[in-house]
N, C-alpha and C. Protein backbone atom coordinates (compact mmCIF):
# COMPACT_ATOMS: atom_id res chain seq x y z
N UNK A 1 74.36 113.52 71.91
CA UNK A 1 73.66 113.50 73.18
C UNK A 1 73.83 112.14 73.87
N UNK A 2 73.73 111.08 72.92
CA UNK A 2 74.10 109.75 73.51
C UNK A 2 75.44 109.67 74.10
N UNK A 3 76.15 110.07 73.38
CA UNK A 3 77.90 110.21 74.25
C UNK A 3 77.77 110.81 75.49
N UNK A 4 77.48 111.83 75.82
CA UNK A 4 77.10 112.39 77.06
C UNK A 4 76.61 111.77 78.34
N UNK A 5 75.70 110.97 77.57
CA UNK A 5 74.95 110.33 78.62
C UNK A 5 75.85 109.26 79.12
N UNK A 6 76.43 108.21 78.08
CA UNK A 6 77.09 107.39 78.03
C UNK A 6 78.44 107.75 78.75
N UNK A 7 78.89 108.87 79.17
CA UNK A 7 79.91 109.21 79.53
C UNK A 7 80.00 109.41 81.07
N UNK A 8 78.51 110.52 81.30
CA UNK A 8 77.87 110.33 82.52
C UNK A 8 78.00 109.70 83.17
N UNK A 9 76.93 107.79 82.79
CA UNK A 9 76.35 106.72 83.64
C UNK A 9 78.08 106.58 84.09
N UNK A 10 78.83 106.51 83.03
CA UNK A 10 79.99 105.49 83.74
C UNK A 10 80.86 106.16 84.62
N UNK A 11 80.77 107.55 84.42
CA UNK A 11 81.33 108.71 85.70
C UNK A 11 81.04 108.17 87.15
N UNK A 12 79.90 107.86 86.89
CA UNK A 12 78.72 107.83 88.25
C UNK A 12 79.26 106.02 88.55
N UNK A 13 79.20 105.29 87.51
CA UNK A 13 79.53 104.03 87.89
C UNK A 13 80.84 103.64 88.78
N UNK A 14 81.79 104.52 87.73
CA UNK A 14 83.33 104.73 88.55
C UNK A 14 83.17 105.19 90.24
N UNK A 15 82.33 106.14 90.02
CA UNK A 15 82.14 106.51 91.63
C UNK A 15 81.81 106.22 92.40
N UNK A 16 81.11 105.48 91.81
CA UNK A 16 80.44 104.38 92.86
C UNK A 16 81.14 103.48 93.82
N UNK A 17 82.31 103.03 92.85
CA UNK A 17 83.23 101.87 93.33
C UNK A 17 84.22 102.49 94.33
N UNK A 18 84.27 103.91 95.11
CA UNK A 18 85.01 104.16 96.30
C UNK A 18 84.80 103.28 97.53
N UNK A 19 85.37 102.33 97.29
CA UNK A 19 85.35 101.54 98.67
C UNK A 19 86.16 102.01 99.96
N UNK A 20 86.67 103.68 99.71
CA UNK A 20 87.21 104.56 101.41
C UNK A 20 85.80 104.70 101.91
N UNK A 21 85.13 104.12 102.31
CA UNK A 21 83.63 104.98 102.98
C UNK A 21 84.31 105.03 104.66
N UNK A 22 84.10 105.93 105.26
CA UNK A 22 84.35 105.97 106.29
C UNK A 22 83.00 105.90 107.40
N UNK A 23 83.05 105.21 108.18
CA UNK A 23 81.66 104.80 109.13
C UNK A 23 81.94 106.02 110.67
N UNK A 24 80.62 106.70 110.42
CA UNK A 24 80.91 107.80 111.73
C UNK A 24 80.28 106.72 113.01
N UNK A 25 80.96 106.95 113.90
CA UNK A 25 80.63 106.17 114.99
C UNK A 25 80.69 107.30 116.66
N UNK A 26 79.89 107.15 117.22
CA UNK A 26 79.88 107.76 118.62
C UNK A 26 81.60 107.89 119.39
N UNK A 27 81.28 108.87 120.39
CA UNK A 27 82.90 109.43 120.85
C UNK A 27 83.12 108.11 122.22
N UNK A 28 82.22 107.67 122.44
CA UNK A 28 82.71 106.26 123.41
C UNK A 28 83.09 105.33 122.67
N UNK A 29 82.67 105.09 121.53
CA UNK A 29 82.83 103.85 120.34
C UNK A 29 84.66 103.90 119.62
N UNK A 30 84.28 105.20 119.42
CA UNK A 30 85.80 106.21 119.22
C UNK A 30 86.94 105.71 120.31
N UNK A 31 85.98 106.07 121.58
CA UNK A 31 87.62 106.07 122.47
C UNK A 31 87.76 104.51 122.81
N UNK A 32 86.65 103.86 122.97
CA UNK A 32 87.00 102.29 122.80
C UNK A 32 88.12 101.79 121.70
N UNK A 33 88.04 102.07 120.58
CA UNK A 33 88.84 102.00 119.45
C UNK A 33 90.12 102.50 119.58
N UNK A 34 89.98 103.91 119.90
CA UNK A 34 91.53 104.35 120.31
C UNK A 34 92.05 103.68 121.80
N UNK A 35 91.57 102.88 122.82
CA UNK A 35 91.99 101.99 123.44
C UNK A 35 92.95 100.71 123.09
N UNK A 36 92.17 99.65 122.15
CA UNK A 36 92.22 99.08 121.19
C UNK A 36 93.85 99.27 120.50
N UNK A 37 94.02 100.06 119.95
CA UNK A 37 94.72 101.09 119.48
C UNK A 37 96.17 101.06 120.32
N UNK A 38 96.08 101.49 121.76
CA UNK A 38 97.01 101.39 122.43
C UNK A 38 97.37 99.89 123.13
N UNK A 39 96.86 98.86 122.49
CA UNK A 39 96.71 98.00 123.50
C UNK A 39 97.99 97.10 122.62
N UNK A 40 98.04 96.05 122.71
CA UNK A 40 99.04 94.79 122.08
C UNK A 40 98.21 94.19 120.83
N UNK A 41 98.15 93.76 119.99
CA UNK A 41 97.48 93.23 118.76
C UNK A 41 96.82 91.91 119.35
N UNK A 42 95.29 91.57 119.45
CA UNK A 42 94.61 90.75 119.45
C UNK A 42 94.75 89.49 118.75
N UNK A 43 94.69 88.29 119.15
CA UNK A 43 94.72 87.11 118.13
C UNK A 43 93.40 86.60 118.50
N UNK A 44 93.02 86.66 117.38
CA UNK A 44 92.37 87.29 116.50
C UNK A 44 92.54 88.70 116.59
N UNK A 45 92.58 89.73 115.30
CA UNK A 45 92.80 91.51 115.45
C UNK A 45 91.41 91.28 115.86
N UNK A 46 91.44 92.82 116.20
CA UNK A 46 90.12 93.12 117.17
C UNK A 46 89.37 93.93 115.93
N UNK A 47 87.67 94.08 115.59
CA UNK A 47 87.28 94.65 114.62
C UNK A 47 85.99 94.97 115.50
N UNK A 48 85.76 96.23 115.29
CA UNK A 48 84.52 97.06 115.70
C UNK A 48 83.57 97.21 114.20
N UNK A 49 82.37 96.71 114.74
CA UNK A 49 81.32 96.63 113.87
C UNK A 49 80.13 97.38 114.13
N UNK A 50 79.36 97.75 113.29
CA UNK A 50 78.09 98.94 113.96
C UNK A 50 76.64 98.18 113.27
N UNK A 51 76.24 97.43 114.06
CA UNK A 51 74.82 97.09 113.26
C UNK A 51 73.52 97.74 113.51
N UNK A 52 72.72 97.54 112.55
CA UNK A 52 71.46 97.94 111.86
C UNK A 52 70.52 97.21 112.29
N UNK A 53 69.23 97.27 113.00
CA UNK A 53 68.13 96.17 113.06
C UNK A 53 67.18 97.20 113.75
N UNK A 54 65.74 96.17 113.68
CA UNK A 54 65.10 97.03 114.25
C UNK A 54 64.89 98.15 114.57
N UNK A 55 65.57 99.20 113.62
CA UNK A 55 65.15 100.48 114.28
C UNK A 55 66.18 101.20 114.94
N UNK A 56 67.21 99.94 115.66
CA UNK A 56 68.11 100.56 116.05
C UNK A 56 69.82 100.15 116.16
N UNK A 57 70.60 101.08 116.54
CA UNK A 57 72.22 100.91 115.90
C UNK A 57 72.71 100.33 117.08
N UNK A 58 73.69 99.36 117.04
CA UNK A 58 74.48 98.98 118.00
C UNK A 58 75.65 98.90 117.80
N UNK A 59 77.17 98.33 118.24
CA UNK A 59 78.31 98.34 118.29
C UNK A 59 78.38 97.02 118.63
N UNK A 60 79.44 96.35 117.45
CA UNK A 60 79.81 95.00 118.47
C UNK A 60 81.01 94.93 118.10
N UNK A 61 81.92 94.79 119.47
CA UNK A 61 83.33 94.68 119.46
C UNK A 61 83.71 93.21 119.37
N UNK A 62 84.94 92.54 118.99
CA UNK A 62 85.25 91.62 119.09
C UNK A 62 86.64 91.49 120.73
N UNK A 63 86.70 90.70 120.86
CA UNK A 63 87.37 90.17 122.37
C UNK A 63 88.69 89.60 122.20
N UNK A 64 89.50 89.76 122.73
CA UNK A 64 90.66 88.58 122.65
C UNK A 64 90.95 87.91 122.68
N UNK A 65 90.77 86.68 121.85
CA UNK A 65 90.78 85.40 121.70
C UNK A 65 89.38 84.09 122.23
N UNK A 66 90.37 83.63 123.00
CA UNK A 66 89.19 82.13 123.46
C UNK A 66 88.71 82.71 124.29
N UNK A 67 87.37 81.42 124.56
CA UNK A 67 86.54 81.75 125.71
C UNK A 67 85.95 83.47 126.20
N UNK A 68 86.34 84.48 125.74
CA UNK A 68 85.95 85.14 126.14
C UNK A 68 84.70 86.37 124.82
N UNK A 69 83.99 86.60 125.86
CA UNK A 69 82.41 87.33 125.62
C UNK A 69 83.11 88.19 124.83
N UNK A 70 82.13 88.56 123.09
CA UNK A 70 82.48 89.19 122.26
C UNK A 70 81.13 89.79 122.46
N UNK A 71 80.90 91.76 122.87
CA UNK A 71 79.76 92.02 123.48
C UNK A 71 79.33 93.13 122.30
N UNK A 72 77.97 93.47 122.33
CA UNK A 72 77.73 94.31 121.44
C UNK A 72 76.88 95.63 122.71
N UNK A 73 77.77 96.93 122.31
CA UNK A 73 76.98 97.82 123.27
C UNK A 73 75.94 99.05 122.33
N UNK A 74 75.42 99.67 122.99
CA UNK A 74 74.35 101.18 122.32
C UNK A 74 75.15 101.98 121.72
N UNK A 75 74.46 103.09 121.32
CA UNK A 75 75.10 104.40 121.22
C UNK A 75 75.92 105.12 122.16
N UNK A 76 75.63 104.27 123.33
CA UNK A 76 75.68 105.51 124.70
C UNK A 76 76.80 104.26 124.97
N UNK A 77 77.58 103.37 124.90
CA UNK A 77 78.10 102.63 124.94
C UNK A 77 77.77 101.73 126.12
N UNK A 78 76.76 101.50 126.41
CA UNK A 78 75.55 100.76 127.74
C UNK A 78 75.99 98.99 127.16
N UNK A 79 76.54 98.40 127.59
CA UNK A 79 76.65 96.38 127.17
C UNK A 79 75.31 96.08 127.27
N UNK A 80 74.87 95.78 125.86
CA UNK A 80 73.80 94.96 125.82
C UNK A 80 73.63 93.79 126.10
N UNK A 81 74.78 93.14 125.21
CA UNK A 81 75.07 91.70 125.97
C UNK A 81 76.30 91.07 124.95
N UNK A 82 76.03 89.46 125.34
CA UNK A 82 77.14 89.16 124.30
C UNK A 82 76.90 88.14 123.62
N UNK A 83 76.93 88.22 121.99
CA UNK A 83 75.91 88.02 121.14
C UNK A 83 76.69 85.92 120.90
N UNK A 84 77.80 86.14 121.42
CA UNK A 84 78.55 85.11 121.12
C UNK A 84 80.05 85.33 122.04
N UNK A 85 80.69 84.17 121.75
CA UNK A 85 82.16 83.96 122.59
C UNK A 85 81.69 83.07 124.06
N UNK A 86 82.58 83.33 124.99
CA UNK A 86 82.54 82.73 126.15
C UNK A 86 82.53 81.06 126.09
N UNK A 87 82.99 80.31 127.02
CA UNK A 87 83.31 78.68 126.98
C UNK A 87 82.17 78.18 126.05
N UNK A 88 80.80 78.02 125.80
CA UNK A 88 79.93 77.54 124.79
C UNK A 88 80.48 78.36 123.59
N UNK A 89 80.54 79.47 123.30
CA UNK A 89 80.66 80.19 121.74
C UNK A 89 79.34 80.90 121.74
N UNK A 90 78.67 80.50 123.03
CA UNK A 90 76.63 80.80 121.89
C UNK A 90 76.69 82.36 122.72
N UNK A 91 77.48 82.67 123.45
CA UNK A 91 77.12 84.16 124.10
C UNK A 91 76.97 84.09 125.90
N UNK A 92 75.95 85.17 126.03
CA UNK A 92 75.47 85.06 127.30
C UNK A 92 74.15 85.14 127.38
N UNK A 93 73.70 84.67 126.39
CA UNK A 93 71.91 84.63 126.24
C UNK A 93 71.16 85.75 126.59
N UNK A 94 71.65 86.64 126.80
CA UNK A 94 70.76 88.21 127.29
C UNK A 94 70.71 88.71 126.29
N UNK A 95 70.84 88.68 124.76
CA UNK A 95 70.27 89.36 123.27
C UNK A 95 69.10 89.48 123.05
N UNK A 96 68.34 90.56 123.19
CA UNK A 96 67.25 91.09 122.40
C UNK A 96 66.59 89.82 121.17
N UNK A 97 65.75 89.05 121.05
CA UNK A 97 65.74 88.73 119.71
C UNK A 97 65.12 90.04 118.72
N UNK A 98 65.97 89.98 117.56
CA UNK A 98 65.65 90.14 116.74
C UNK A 98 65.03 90.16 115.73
N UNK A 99 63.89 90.73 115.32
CA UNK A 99 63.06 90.40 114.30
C UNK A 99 62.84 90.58 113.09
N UNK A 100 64.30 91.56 112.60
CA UNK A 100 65.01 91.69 110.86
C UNK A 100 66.29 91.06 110.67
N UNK A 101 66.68 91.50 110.12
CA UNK A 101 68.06 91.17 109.12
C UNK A 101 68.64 92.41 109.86
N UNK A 102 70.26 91.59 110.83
CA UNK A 102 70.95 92.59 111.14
C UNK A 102 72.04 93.12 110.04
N UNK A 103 72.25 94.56 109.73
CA UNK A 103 72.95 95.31 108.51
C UNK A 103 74.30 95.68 109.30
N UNK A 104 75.22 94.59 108.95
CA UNK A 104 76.38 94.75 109.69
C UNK A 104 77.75 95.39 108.78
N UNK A 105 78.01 96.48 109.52
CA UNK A 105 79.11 97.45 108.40
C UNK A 105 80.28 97.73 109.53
N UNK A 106 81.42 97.33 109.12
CA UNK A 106 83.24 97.60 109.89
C UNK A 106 83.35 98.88 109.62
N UNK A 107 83.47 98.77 110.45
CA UNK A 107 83.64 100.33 111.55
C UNK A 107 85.53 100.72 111.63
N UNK A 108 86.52 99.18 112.47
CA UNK A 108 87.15 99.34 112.31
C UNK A 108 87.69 98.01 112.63
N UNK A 109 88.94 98.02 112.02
CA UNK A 109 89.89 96.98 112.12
C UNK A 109 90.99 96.74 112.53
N UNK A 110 91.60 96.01 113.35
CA UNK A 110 93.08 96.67 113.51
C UNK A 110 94.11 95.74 112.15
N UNK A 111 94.49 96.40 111.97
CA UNK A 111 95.47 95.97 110.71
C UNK A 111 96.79 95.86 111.04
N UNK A 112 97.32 96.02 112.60
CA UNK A 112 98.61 96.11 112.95
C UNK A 112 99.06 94.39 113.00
N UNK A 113 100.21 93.95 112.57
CA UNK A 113 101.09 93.14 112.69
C UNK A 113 101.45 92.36 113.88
């Protein structure tokens, strides 16, 4: 019975370690991405992120390079603001403060060359 069990936990342990998780994201978030997608490769690549706070989910895209606003939008893909980038780096100061720990999970990346 101990083998069993023992055989079990580590089934479950192995499975655990699927690092394919795929992140469902809204069909504006989507076609932003498949934009992205068609565009020229970012320097810096461009990476879509979906965070967690308060209660509620947002999107934050990254921008192309310098100086420019790296913005995080809704579900409904509405610009909230921009959390950072632009000539300072600090944003555009229109962010919500926050009053948890934002739970930030990649959504997507571009991996092209």
């Amino acid at each position: 019975m101990k083998k069993i069990i023992l055989i079990a936990f580590i089934g479950i342990v192995i499975s655990c370690k699927n690092t394919n998780v795929t992140v469902i994201s809204p069909n504006c978030i989507e076609t932003k991405i498949q934009k992205l997608k068609n565009e020229p490769v970012q320097n810096p690549p461009a990476k879509v992120w979906k965070w967690k706070v308060d209660g509620q989910t947002y999107y934050y895209i990254t921008s192309n390079c310098c100086d420019q606003y790296n913005y995080l939008f809704t579900s409904n893909c509405e610009i909230v603001c921009a959390p950072d980038g632009g000539i300072t780096g600090k944003g555009d100061g229109k962010c919500p403060v926050f009053t948890n720990k934002i739970i930030k999970t990649l959504v997507w990346e571009d991996k092209r060359k």
